[in-house]
PDB file of N, CA and C in Angstrom:
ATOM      1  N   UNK A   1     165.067 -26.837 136.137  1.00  0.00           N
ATOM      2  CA  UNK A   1     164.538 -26.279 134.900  1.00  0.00           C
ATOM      3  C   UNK A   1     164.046 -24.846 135.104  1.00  0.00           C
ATOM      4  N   UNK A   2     163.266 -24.401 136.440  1.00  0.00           N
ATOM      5  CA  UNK A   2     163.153 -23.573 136.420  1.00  0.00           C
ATOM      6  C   UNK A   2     164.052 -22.019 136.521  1.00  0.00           C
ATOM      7  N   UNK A   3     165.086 -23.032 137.161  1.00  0.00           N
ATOM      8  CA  UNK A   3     166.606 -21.738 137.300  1.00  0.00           C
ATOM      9  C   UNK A   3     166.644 -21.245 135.797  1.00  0.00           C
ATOM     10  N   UNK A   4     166.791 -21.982 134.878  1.00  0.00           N
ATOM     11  CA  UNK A   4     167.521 -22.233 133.567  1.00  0.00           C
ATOM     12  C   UNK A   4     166.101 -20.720 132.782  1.00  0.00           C
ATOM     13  N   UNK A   5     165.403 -21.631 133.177  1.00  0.00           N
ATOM     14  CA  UNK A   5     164.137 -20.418 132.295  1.00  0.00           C
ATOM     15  C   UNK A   5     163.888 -19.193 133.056  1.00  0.00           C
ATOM     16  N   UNK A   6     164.511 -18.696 133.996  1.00  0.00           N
ATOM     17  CA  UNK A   6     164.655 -17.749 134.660  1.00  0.00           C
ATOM     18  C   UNK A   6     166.011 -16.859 133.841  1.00  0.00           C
ATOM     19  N   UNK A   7     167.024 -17.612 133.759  1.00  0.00           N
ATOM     20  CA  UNK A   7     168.246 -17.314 133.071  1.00  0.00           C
ATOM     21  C   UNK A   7     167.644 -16.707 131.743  1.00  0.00           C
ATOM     22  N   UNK A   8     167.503 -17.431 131.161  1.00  0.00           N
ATOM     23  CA  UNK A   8     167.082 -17.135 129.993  1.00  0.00           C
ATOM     24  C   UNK A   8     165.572 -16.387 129.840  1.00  0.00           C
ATOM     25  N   UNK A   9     165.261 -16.096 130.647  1.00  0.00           N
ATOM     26  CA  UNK A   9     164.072 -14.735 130.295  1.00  0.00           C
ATOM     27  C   UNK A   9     164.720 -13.369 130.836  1.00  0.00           C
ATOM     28  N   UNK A  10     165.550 -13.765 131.422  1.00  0.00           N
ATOM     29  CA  UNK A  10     166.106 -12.631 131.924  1.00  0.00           C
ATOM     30  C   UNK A  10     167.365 -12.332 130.777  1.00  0.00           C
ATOM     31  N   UNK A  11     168.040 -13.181 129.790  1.00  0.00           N
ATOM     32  CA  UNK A  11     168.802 -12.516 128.740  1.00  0.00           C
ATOM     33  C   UNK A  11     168.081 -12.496 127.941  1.00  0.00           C
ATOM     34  N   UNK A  12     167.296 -13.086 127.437  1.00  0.00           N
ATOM     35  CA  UNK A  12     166.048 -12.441 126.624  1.00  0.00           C
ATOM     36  C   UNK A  12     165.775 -11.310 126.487  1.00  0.00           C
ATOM     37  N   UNK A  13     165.455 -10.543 128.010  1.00  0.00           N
ATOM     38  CA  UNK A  13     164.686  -9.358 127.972  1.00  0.00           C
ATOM     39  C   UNK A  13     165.679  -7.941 127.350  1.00  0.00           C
ATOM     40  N   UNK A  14     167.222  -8.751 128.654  1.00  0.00           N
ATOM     41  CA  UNK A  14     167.942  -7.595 127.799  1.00  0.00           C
ATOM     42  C   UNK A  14     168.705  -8.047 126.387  1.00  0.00           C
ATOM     43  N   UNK A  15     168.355  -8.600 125.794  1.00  0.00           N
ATOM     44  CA  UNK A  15     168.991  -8.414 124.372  1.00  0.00           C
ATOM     45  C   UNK A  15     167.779  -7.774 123.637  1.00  0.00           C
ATOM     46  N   UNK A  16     166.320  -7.950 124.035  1.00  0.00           N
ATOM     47  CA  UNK A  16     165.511  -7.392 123.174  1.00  0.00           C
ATOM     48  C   UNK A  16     165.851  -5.746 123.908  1.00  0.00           C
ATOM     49  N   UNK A  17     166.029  -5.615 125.064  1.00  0.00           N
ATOM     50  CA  UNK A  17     166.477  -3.810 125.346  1.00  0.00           C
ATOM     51  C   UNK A  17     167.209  -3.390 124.882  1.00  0.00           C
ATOM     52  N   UNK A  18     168.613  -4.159 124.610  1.00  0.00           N
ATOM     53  CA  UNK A  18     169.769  -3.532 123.598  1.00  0.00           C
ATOM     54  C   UNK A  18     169.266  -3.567 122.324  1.00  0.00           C
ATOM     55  N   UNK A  19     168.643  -4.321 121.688  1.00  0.00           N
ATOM     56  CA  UNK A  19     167.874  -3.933 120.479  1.00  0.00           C
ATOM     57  C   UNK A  19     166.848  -2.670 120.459  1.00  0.00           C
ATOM     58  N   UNK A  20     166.135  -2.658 121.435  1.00  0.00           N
ATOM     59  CA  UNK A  20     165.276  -1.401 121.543  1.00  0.00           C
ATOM     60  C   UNK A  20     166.255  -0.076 120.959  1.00  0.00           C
ATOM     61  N   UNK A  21     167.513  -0.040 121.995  1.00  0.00           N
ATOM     62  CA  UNK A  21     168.382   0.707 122.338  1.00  0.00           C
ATOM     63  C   UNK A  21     168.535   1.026 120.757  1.00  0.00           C
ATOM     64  N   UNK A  22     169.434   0.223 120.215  1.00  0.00           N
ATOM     65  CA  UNK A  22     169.392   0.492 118.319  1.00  0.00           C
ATOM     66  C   UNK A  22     168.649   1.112 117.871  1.00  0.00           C
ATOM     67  N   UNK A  23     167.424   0.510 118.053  1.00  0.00           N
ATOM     68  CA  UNK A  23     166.509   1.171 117.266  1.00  0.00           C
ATOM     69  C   UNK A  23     165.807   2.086 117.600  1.00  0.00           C
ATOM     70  N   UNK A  24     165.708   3.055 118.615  1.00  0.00           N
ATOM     71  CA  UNK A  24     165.995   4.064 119.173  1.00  0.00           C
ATOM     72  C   UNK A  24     166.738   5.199 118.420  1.00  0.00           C
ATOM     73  N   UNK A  25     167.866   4.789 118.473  1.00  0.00           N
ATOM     74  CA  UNK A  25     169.187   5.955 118.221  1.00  0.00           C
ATOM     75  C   UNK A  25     169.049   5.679 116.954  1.00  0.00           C
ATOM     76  N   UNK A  26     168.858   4.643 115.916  1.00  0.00           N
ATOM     77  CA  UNK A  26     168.479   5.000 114.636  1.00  0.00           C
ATOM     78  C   UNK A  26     167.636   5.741 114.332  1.00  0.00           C
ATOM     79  N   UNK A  27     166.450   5.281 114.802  1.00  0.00           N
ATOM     80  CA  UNK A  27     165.387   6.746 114.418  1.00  0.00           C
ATOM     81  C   UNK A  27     165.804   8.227 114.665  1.00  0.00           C
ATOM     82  N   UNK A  28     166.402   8.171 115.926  1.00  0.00           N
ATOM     83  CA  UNK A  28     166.727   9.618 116.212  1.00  0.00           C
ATOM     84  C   UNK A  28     168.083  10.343 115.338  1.00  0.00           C
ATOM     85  N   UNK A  29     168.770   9.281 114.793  1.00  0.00           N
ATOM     86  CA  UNK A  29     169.528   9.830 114.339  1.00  0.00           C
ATOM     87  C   UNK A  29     169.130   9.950 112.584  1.00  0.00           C
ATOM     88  N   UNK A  30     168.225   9.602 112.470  1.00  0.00           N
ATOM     89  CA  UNK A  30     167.515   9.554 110.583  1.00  0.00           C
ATOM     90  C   UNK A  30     166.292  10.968 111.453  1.00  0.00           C
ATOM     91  N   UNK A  31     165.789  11.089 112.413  1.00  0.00           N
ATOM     92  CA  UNK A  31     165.221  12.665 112.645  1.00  0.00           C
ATOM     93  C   UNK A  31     166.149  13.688 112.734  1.00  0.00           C
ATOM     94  N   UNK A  32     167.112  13.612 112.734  1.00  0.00           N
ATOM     95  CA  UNK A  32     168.347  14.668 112.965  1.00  0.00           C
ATOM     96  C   UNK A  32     168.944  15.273 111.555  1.00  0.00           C
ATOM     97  N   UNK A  33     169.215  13.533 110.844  1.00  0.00           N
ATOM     98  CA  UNK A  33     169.761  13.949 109.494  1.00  0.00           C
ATOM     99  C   UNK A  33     168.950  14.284 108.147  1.00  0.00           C
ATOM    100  N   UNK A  34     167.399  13.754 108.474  1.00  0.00           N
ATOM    101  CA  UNK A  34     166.831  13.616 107.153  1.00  0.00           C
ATOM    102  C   UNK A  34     166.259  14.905 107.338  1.00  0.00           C
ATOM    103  N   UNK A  35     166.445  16.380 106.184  1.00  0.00           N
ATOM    104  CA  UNK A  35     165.685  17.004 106.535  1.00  0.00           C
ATOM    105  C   UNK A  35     164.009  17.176 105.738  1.00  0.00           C
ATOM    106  N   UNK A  36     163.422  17.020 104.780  1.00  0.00           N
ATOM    107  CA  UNK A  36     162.537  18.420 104.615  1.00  0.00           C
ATOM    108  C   UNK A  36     161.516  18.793 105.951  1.00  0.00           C
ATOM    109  N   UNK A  37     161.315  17.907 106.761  1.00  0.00           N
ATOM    110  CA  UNK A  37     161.280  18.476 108.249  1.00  0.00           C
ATOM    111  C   UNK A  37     161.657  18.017 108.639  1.00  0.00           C
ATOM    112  N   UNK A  38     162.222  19.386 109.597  1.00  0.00           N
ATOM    113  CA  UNK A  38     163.419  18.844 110.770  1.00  0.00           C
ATOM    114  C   UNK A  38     162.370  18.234 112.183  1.00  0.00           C
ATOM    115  N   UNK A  39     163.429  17.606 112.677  1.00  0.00           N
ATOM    116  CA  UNK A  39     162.705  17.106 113.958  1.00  0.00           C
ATOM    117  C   UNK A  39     162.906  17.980 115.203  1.00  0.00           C
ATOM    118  N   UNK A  40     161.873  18.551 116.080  1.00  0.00           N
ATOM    119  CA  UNK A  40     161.993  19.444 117.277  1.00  0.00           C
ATOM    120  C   UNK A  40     163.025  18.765 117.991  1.00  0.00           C
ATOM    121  N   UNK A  41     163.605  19.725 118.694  1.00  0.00           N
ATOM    122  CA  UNK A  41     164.650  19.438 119.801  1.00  0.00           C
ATOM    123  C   UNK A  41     163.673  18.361 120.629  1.00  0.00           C
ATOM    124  N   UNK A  42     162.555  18.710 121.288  1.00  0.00           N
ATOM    125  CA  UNK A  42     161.671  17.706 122.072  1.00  0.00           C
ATOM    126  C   UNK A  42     161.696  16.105 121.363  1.00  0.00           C
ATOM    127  N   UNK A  43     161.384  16.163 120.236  1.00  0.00           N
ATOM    128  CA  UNK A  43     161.480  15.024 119.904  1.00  0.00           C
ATOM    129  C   UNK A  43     162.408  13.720 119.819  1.00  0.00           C
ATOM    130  N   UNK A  44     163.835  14.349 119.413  1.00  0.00           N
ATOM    131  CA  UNK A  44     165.131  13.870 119.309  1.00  0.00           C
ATOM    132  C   UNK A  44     165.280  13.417 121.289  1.00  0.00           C
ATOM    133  N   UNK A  45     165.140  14.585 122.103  1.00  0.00           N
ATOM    134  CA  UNK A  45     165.305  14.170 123.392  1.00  0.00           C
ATOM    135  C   UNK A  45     164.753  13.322 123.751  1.00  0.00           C
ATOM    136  N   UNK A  46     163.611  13.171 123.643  1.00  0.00           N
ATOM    137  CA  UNK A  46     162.917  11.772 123.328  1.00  0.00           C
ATOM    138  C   UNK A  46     162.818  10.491 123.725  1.00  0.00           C
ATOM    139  N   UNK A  47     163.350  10.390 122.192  1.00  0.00           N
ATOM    140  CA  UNK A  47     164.120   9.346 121.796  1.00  0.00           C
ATOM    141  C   UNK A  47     165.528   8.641 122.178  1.00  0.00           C
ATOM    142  N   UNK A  48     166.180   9.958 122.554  1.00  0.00           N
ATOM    143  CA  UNK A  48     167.864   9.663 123.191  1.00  0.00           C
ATOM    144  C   UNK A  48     167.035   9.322 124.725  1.00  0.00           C
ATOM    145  N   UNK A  49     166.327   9.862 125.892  1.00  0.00           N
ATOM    146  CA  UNK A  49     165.939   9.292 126.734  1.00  0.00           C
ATOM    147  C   UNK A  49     165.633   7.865 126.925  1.00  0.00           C
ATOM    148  N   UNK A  50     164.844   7.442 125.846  1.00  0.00           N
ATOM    149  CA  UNK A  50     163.970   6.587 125.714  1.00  0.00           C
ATOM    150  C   UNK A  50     165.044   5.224 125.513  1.00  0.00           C
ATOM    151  N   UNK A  51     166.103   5.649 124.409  1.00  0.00           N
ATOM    152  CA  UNK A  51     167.508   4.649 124.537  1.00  0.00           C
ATOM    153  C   UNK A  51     168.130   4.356 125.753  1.00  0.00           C
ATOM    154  N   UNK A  52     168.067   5.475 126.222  1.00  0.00           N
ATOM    155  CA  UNK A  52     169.046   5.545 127.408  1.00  0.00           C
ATOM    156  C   UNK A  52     168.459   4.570 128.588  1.00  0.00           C
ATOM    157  N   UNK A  53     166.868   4.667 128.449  1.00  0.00           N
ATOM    158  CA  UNK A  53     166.261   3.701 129.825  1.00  0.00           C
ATOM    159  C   UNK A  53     166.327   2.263 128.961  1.00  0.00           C
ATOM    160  N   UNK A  54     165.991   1.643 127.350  1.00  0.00           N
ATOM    161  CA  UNK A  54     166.288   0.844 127.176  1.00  0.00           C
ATOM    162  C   UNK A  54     168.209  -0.515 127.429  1.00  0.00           C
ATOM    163  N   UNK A  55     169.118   1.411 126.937  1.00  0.00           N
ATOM    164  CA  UNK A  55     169.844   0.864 127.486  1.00  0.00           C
ATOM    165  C   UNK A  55     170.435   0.068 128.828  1.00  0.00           C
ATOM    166  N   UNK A  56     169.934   0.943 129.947  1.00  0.00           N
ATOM    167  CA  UNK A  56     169.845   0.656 131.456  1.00  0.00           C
ATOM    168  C   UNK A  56     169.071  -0.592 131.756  1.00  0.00           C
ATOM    169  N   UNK A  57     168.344  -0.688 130.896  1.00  0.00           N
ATOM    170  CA  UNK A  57     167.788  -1.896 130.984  1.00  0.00           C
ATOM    171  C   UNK A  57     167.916  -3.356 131.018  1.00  0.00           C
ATOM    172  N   UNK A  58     168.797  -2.900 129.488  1.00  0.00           N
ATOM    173  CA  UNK A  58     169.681  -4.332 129.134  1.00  0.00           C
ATOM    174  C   UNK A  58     171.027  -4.580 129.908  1.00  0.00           C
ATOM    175  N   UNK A  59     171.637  -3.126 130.672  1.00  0.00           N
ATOM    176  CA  UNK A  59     172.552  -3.664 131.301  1.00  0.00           C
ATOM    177  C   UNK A  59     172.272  -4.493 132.754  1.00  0.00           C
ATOM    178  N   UNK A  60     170.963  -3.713 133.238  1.00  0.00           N
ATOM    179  CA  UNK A  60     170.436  -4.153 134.413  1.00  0.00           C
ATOM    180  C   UNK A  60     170.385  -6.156 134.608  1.00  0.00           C
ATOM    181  N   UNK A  61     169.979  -6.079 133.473  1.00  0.00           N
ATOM    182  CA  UNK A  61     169.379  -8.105 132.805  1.00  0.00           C
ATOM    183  C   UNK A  61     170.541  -8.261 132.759  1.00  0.00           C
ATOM    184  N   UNK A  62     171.628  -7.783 132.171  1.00  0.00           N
ATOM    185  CA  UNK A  62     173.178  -8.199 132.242  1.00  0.00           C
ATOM    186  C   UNK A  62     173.975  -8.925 133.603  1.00  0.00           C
ATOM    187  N   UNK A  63     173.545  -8.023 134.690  1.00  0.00           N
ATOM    188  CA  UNK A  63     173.929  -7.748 135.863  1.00  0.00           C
ATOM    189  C   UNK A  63     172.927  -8.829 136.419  1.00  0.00           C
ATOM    190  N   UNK A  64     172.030  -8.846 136.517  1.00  0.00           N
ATOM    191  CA  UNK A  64     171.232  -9.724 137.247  1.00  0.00           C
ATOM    192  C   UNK A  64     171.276 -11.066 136.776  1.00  0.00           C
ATOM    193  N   UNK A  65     171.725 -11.585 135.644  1.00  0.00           N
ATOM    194  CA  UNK A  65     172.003 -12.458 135.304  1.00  0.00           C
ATOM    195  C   UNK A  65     173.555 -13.411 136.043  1.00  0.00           C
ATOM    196  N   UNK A  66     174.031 -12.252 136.357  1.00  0.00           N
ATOM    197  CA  UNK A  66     175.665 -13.111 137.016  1.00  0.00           C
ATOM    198  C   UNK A  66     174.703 -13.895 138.306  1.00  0.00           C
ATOM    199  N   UNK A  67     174.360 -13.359 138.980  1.00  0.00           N
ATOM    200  CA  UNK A  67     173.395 -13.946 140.468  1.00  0.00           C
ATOM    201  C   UNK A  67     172.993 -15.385 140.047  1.00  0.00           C
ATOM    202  N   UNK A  68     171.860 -14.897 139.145  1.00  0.00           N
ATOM    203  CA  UNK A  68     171.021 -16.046 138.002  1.00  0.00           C
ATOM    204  C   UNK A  68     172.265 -17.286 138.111  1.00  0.00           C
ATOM    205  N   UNK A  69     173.248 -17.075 137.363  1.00  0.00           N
ATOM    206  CA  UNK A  69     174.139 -17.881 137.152  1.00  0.00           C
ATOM    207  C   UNK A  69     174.881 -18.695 138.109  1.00  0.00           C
ATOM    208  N   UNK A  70     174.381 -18.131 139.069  1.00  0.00           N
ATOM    209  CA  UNK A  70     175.680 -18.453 140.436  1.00  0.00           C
ATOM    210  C   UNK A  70     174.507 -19.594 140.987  1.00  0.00           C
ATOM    211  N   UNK A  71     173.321 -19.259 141.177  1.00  0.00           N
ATOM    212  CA  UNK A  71     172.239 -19.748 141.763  1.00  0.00           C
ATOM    213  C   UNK A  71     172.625 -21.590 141.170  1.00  0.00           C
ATOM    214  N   UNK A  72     172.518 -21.921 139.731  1.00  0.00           N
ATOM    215  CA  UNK A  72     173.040 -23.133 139.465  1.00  0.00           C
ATOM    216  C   UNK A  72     173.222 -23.811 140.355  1.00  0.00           C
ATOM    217  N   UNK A  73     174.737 -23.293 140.740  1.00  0.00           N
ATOM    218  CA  UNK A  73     175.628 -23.975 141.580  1.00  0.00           C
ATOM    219  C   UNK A  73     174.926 -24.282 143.221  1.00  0.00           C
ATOM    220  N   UNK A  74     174.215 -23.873 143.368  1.00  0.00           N
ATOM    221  CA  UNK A  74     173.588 -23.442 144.769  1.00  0.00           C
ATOM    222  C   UNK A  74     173.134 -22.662 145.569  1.00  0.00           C
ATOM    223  N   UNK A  75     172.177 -22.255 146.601  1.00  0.00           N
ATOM    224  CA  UNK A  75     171.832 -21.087 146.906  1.00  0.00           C
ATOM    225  C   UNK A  75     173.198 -20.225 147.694  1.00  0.00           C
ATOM    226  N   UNK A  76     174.250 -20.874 148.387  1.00  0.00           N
ATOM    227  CA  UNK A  76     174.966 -20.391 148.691  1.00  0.00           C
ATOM    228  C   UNK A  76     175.664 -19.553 147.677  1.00  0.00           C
ATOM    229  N   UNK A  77     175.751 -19.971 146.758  1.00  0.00           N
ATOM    230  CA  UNK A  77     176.925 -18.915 145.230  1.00  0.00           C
ATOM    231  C   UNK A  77     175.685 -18.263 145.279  1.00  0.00           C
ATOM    232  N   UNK A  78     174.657 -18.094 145.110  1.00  0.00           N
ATOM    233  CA  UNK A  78     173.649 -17.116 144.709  1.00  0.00           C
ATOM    234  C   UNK A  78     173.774 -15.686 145.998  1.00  0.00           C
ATOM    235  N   UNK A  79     173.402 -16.322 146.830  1.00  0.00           N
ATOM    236  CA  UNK A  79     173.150 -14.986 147.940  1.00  0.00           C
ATOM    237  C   UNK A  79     174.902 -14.293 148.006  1.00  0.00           C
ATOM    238  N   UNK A  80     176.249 -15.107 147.731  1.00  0.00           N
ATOM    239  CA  UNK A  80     177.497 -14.227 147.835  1.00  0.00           C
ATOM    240  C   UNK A  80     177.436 -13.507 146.565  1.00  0.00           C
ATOM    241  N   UNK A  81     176.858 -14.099 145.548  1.00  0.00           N
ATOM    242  CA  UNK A  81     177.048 -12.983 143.901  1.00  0.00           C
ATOM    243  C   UNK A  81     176.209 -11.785 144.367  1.00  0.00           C
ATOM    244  N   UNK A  82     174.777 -11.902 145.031  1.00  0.00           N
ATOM    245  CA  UNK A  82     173.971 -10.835 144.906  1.00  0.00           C
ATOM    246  C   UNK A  82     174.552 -10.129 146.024  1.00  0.00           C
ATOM    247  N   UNK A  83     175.421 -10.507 147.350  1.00  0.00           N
ATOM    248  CA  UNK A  83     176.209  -9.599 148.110  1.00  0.00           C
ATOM    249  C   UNK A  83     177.087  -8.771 147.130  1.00  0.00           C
ATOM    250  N   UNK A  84     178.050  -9.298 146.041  1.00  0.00           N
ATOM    251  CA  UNK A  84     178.969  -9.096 145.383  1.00  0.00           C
ATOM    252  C   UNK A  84     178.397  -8.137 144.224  1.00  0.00           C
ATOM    253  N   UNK A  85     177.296  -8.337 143.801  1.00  0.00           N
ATOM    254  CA  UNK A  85     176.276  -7.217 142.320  1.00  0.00           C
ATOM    255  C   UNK A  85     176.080  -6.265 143.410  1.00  0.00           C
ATOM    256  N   UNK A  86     175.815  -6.245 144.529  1.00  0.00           N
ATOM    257  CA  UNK A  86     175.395  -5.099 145.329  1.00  0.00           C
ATOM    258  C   UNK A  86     176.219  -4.083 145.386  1.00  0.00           C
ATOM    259  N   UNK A  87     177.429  -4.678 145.952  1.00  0.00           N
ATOM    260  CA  UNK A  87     178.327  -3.859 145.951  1.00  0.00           C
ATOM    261  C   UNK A  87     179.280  -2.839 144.659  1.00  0.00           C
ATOM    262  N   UNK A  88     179.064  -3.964 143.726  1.00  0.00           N
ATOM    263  CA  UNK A  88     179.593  -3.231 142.708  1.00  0.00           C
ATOM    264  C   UNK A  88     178.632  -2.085 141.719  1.00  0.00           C
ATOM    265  N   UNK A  89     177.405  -2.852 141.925  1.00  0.00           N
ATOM    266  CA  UNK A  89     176.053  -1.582 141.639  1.00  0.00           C
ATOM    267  C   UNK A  89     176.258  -0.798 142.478  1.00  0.00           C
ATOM    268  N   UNK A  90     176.422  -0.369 143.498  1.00  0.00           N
ATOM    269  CA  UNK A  90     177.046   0.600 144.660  1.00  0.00           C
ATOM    270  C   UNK A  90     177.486   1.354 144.385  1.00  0.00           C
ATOM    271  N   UNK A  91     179.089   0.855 143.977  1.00  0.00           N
ATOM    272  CA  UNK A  91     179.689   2.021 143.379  1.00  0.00           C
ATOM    273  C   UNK A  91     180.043   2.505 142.042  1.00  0.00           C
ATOM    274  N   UNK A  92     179.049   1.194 141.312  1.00  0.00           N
ATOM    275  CA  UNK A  92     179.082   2.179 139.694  1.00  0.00           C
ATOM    276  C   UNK A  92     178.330   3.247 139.770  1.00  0.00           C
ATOM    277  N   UNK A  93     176.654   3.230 140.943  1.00  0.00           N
ATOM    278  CA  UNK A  93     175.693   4.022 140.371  1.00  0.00           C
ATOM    279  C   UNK A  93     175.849   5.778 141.360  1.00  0.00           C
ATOM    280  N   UNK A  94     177.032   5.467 142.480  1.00  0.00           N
ATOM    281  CA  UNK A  94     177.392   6.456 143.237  1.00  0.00           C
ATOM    282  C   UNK A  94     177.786   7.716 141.941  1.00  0.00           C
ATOM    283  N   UNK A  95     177.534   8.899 142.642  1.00  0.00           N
ATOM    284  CA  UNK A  95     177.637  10.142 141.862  1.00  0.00           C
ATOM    285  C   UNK A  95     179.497  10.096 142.260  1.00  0.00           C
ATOM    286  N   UNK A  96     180.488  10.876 141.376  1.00  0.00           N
ATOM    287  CA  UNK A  96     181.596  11.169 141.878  1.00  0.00           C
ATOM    288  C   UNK A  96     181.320  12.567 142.599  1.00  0.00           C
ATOM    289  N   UNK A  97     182.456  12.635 143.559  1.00  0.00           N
ATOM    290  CA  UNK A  97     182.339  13.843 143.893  1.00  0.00           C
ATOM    291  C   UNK A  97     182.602  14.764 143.212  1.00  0.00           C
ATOM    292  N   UNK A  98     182.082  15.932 143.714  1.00  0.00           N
ATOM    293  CA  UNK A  98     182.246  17.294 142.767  1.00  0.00           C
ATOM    294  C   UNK A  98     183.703  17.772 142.937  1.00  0.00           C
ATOM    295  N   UNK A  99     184.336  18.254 141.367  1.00  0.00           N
ATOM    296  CA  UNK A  99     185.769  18.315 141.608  1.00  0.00           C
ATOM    297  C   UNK A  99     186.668  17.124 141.466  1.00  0.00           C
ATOM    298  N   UNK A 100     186.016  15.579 141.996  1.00  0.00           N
ATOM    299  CA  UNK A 100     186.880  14.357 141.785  1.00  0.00           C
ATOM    300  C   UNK A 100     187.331  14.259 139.601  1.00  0.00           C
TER     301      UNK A 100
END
């Protein structure tokens, strides 16, 4: 039971971050379009920041959830998924080279 409520606080968290994420870029984008005041450049940045870590967020709970999932089955599927999220967090979060 406790795997299960682990699972599920952990998609919990990121579906409420991808929601953040929405509602985020809505506001910023109703400060952009609505004028009789405009919104400062500072402000709009903001807000697009502020999406951007919600977004990272919810993908993060995304990602950590495959592990979550594997765990079920046993600690053995658990420790090869989190070998396997490692690696592929690896080289999504690697910079390309300059010029690649």
């Amino acid at each position: 039971l406790g795997k299960v409520l682990l699972l599920l606080a952990d998609l919990v968290i990121g579906f409420a971050a991808f929601s953040l994420t929405i509602r985020q870029l809505t506001h910023a984008s109703m400060l952009i379009a609505l004028p009789p005041e405009p919104a400062t450049k500072a402000q709009v940045v903001g807000l697009f920041r502020q999406a951007a870590l919600y977004q990272m967020t919810g993908m993060n709970c995304y990602y950590y959830a495959m592990p979550l999932l594997a765990w079920l089955f046993g600690p053995i599927f658990l420790i090869l998924s989190s070998l396997g999220l490692i690696t592929v967090l690896y080289h999504l979060h690697r910079s390309p080279a300059v010029g690649a």
